[in-house]
Protein backbone atom coordinates (compact mmCIF):
# COMPACT_ATOMS: atom_id res chain seq x y z
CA UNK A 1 -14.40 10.07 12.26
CA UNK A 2 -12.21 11.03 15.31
CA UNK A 3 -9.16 13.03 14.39
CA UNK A 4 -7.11 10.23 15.50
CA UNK A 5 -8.24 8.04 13.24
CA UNK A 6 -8.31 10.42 10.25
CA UNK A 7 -4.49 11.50 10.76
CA UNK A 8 -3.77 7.80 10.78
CA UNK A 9 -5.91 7.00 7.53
CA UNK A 10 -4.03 10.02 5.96
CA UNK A 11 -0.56 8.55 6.93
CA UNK A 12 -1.11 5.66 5.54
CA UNK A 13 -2.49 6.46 2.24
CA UNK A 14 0.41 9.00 2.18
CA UNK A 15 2.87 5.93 2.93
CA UNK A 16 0.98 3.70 0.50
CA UNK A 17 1.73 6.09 -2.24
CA UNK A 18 4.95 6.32 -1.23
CA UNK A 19 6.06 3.08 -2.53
CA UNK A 20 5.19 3.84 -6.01
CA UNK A 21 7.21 6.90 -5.69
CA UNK A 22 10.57 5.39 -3.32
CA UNK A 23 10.10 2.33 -6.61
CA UNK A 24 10.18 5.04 -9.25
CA UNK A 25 13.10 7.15 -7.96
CA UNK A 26 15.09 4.54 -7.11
CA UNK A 27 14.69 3.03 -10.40
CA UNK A 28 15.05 6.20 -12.65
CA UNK A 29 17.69 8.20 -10.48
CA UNK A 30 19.89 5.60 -9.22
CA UNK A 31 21.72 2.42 -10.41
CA UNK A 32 19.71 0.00 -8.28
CA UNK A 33 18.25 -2.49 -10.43
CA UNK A 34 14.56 -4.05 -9.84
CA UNK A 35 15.50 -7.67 -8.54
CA UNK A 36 17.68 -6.24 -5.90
CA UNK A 37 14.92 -3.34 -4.89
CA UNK A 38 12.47 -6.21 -4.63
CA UNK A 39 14.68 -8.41 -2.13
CA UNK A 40 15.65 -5.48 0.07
CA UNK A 41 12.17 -4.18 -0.10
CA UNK A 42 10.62 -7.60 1.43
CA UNK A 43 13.60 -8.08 3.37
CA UNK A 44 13.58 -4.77 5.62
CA UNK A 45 9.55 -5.00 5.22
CA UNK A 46 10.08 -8.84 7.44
CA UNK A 47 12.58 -7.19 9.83
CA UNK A 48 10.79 -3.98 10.64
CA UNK A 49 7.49 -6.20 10.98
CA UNK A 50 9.20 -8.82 13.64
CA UNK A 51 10.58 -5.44 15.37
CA UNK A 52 7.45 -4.48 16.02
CA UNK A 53 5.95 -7.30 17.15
CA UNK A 54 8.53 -7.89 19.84
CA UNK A 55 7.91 -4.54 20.45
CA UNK A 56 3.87 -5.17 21.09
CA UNK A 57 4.84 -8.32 23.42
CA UNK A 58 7.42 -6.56 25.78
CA UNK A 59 4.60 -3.39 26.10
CA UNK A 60 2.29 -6.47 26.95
CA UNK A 61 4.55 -7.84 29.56
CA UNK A 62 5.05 -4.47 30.80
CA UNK A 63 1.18 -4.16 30.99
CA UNK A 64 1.19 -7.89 32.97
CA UNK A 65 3.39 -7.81 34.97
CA UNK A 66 3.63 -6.71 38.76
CA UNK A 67 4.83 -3.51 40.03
CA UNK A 68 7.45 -5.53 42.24
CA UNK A 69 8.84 -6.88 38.85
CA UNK A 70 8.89 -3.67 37.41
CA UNK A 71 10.84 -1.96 40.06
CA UNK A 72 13.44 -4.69 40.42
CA UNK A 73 14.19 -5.62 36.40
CA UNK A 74 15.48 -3.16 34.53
CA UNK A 75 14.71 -5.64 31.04
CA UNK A 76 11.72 -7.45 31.23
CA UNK A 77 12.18 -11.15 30.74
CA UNK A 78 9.65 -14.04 29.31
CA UNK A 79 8.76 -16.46 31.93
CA UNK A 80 10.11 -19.80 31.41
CA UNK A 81 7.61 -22.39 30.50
CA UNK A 82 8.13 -24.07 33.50
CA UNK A 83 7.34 -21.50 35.88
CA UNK A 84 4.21 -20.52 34.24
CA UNK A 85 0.31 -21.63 34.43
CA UNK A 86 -0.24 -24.66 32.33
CA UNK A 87 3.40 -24.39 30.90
CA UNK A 88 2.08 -21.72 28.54
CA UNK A 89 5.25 -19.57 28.95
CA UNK A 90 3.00 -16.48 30.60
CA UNK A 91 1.05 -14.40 29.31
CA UNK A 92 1.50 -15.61 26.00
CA UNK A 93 -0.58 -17.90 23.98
CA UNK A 94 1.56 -20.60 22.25
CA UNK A 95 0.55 -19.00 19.12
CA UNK A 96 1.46 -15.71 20.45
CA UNK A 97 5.19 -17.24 21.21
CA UNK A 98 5.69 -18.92 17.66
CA UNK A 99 4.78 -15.65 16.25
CA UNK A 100 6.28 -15.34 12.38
CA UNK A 101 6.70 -18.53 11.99
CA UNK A 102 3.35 -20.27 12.00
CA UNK A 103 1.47 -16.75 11.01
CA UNK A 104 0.86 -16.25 7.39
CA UNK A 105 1.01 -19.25 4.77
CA UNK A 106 3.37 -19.90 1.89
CA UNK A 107 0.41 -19.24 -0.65
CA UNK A 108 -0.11 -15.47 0.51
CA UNK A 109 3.69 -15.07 0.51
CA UNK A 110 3.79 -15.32 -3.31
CA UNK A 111 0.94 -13.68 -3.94
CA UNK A 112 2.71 -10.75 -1.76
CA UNK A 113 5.92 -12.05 -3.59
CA UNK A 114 4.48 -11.71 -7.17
CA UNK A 115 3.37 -8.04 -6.57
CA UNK A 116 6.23 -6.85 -5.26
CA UNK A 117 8.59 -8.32 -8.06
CA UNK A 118 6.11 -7.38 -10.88
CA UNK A 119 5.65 -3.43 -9.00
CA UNK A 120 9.55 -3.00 -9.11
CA UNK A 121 9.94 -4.51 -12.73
CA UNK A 122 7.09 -2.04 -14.06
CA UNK A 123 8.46 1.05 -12.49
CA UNK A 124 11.26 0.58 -14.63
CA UNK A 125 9.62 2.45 -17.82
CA UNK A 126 5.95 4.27 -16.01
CA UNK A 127 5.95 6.97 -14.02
CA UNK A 128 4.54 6.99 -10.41
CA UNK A 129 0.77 7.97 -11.12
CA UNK A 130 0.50 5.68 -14.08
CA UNK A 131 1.82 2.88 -12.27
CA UNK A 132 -0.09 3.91 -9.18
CA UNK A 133 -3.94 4.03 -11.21
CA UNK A 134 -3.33 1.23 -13.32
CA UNK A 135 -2.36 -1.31 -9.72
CA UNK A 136 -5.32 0.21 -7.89
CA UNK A 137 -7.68 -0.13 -10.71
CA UNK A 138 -6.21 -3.97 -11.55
CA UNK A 139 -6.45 -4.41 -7.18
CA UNK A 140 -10.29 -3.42 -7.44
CA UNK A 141 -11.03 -5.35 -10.26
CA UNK A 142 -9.85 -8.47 -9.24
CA UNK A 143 -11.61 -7.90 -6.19
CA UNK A 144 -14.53 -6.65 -7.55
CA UNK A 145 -14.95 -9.92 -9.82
CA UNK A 146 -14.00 -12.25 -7.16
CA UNK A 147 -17.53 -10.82 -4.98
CA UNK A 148 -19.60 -11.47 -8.77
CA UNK A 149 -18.10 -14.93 -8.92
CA UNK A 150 -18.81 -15.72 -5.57
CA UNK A 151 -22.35 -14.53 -5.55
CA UNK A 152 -22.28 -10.61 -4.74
CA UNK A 153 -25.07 -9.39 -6.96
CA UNK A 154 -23.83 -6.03 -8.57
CA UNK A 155 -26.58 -3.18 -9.05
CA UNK A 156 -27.33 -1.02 -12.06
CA UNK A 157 -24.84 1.55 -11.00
CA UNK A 158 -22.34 -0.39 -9.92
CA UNK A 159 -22.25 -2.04 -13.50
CA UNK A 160 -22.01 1.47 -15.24
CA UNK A 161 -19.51 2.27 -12.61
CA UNK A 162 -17.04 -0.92 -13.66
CA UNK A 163 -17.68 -0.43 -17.26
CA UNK A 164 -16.36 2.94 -16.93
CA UNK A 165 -13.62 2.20 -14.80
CA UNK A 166 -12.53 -0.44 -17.53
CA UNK A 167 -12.52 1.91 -19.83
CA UNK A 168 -10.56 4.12 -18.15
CA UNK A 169 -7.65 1.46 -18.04
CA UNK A 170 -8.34 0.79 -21.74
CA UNK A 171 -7.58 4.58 -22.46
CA UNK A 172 -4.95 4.19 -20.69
CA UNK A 173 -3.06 1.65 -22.54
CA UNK A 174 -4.51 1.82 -25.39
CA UNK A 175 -1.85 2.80 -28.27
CA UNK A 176 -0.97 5.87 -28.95
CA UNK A 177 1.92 8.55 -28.60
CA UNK A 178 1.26 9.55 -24.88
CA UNK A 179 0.76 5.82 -24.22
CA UNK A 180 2.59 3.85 -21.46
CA UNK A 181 5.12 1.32 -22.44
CA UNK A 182 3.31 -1.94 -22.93
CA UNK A 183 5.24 -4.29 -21.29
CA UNK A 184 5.55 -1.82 -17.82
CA UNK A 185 1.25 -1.64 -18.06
CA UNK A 186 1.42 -5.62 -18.25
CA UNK A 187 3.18 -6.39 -15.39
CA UNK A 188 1.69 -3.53 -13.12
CA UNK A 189 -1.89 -4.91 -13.92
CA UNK A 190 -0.32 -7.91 -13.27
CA UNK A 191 1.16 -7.21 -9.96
CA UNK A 192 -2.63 -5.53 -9.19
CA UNK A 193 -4.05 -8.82 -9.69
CA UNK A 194 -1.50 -10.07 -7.41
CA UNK A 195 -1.98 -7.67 -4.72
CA UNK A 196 -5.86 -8.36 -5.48
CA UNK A 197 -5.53 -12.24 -4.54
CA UNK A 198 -3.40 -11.29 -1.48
CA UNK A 199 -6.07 -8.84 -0.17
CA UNK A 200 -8.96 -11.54 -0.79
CA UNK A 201 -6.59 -14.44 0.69
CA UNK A 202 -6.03 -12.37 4.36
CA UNK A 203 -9.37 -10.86 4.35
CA UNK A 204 -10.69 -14.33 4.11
CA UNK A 205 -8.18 -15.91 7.25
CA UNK A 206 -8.41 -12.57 9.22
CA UNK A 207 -12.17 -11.55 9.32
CA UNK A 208 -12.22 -12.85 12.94
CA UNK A 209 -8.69 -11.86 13.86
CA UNK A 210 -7.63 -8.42 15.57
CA UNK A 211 -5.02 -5.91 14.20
CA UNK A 212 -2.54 -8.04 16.38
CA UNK A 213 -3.18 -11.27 14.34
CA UNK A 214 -3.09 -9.36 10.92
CA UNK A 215 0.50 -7.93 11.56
CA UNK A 216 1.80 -11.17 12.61
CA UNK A 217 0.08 -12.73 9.47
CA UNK A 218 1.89 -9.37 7.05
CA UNK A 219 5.32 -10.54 8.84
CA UNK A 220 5.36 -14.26 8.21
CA UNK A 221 4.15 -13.57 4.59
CA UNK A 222 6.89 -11.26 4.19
CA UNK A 223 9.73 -13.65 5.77
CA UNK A 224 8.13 -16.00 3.41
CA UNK A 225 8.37 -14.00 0.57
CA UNK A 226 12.19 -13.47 1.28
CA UNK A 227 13.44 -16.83 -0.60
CA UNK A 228 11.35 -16.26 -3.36
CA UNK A 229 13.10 -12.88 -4.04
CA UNK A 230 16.54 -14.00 -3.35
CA UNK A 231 15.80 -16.69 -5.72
CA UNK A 232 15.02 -13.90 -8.73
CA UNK A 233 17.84 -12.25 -7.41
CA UNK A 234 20.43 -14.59 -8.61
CA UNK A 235 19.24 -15.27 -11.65
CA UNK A 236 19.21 -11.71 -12.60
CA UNK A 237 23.10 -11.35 -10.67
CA UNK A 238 24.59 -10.42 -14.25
CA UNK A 239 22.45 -7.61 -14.37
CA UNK A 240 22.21 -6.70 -10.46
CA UNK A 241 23.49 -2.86 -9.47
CA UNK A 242 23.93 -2.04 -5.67
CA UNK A 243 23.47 1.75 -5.58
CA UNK A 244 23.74 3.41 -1.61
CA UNK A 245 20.80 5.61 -1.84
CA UNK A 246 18.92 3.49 -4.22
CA UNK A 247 19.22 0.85 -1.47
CA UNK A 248 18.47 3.56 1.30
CA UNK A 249 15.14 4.01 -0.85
CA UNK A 250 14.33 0.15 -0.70
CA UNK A 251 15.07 -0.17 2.80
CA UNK A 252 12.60 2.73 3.55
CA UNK A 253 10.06 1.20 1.31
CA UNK A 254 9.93 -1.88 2.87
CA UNK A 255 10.16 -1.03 6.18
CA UNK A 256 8.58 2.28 6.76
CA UNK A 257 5.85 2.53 3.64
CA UNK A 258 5.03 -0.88 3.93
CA UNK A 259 5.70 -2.64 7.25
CA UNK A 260 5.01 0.88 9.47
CA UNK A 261 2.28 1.90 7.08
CA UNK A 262 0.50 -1.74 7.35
CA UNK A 263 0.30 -1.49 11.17
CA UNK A 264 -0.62 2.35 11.00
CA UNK A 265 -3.45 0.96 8.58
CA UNK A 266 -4.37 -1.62 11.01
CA UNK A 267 -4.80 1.00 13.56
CA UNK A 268 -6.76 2.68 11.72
CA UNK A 269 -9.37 -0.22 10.06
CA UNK A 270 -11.06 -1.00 13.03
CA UNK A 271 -12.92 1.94 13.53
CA UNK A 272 -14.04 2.48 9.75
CA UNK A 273 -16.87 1.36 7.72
CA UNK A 274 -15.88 -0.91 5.18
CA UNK A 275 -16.89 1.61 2.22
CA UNK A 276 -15.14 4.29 3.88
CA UNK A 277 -12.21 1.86 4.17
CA UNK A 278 -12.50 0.96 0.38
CA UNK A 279 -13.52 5.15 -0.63
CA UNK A 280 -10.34 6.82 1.49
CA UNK A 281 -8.09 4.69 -1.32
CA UNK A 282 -9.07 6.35 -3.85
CA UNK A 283 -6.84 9.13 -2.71
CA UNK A 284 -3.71 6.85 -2.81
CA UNK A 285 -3.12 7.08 -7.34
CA UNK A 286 -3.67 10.74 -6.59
CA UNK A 287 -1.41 11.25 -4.19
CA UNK A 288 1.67 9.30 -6.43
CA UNK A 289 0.60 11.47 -9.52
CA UNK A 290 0.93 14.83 -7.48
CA UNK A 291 3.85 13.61 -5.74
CA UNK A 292 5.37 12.43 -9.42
CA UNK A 293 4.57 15.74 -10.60
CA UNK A 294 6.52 17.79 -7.69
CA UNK A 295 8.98 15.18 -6.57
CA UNK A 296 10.20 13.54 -9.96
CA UNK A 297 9.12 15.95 -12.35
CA UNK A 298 7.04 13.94 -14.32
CA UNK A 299 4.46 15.17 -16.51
CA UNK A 300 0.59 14.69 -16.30
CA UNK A 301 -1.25 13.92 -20.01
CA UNK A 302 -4.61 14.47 -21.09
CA UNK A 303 -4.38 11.07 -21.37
CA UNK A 304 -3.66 10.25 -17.82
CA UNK A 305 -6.35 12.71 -16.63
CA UNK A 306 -8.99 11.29 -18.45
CA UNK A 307 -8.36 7.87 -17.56
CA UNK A 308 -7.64 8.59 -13.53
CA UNK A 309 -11.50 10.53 -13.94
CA UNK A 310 -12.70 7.07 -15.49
CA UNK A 311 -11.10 5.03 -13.00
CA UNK A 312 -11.61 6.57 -10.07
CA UNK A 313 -15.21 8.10 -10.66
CA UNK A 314 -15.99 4.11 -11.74
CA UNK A 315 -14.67 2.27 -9.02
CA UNK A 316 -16.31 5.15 -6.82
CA UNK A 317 -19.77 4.21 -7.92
CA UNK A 318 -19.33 0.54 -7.38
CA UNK A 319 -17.70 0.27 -3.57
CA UNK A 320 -19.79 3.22 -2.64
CA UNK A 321 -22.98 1.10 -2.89
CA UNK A 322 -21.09 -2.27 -1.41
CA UNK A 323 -22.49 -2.96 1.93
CA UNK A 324 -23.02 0.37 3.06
CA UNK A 325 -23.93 -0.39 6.80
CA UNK A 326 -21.30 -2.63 7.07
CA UNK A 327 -18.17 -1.99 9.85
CA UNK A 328 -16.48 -5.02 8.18
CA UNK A 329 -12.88 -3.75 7.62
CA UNK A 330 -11.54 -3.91 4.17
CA UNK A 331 -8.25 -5.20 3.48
CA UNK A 332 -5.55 -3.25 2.30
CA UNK A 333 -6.16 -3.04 -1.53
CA UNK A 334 -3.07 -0.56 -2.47
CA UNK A 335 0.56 -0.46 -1.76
């Protein structure tokens, strides 16, 4: 691994775990409430995404066009339809020119929807690295499950492998005085599963597609997304809070932990093996407990130890032995 691509794996596992920790602050230190986080969240997440993908096609007209243009236009400008080969507006595609709005799919948008709402909502009562372990282990599982239904054959040490990383999660929430609230683990294995069906829905639709096509797919699923929040939104206006930084932190979370750390991600994915791809984010629950730990001050149980050994050191076993040869990327499994 070049050291290129490992400081841009490392950012975004380190912006990954960010969101659990931008949720959690906002959530426990300011009077933002969780609807509101959500629809600022996907809305900044859309707008930073659509940013950079205007961003991507004036560097590719700048790239195209000729050094007479360049000299004599100070902004570069599309090329009317018109005026260019086969009407195709230039150097575009027309796919290329629609952009946002035919990428992505209303299905994957609340999928993407459902985890985000369900992720705010739990970090009202867990802390960051309990939140963090039990999405990751609920995003593998579902994944993990969807590969046995379809036909992916599992071997012996894979099986051990799940078994203990399902007991990990039972330890977890499983009763008790260091126990997380209930209703929090629900809806964060719940937003997992989400997150689990989105990651199987765009690595289905984008195994053929570059990094390019995968951002533009992220945006239109998060512009998507957008009514579904607002929707949430007012019905839960009796309760809604508008705090400044608590916003600040949902504006940061969508735009520069999710939509900059998808695209650093997708920099990144091209040029690792699918089991290193599926390995490196095993660091991401780690990272939100230490950074709970310093950042928050939140305390770490036996409990949670235990379990993060179980879950981690299980799903380990099983995507370490999953197609081992393969440069396939894997999809973003972790947010």
């Amino acid at each position: 691994m070049s050291a290129r691509i490992f400081f841009l794996t490392l950012l975004a596992m380190i912006a990954f775990a960010s969101n659990s920790l931008l949720c959690r602050a906002a959530l426990k230190e300011t009077g933002i409430d969780a609807a509101t986080f959500t629809l600022i969240r996907i809305l900044s997440g859309a707008l930073a995404l659509w940013l950079i993908i205007q961003i991507q096609r004036l560097s590719k007209v700048d790239r195209t066009a000729s050094p007479l243009v360049e000299r004599q236009q100070a902004v570069v400008r599309f090329p009317s339809p018109q005026s260019s080969p086969k009407g195709r507006g230039g150097p575009f595609s027309s796919r290329e020119k629609v952009g946002m709005r035919a990428a992505g799919n209303w299905v994957s948008a609340l999928a993407l929807f459902a985890y985000a709402a369900t992720f705010s909502f739990a970090y009202n009562t867990l802390s960051a690295g309990t939140g963090a372990l039990l999405l990751f282990g609920a995003v593998q599982a579902t994944m993990i499950l969807w590969g046995f239904r379809k036909g992916e054959r599992l071997r012996a040490i894979q099986v051990i492998g799940l078994l203990i990383a399902v007991i990990g999660l039972v330890v977890l929430v499983f009763p008790g005085l260091s126990a997380p609230p209930l209703i929090g683990s629900m809806l964060m294995l719940g937003a997992g599963v989400a997150w689990g069906v989105y990651s199987l829905r765009g690595k289905v639709k984008g195994q053929s597609g570059s990094d390019r096509d995968a951002i533009a797919a992220t945006a239109g699923n998060f512009l998507r997304a957008v009514p579904f929040a607002a929707l949430v939104s007012v019905l839960m206006l009796p309760k809604m809070h508008l705090d400044s930084l608590g916003i600040t932190y949902a504006v940061i979370s969508g735009a520069i932990t999710s939509g900059l750390g998808y695209v650093i991600w997708y920099a990144a994915l091209p040029d690792l093996k699918a089991a290193s791809a599926a390995t490196v984010q095993l660091s991401v629950p780690v990272i939100a407990a230490t950074g709970g730990i310093l950042l928050l001050g939140e305390p770490i149980t036996l409990r949670y130890a235990i379990a993060s050994i179980a879950v981690l050191g299980g799903i380990f076993l099983v995507i370490i032995e999953r197609r081992p040869a393969s440069r396939t990327p894997a999809p973003i499994v972790t947010d």
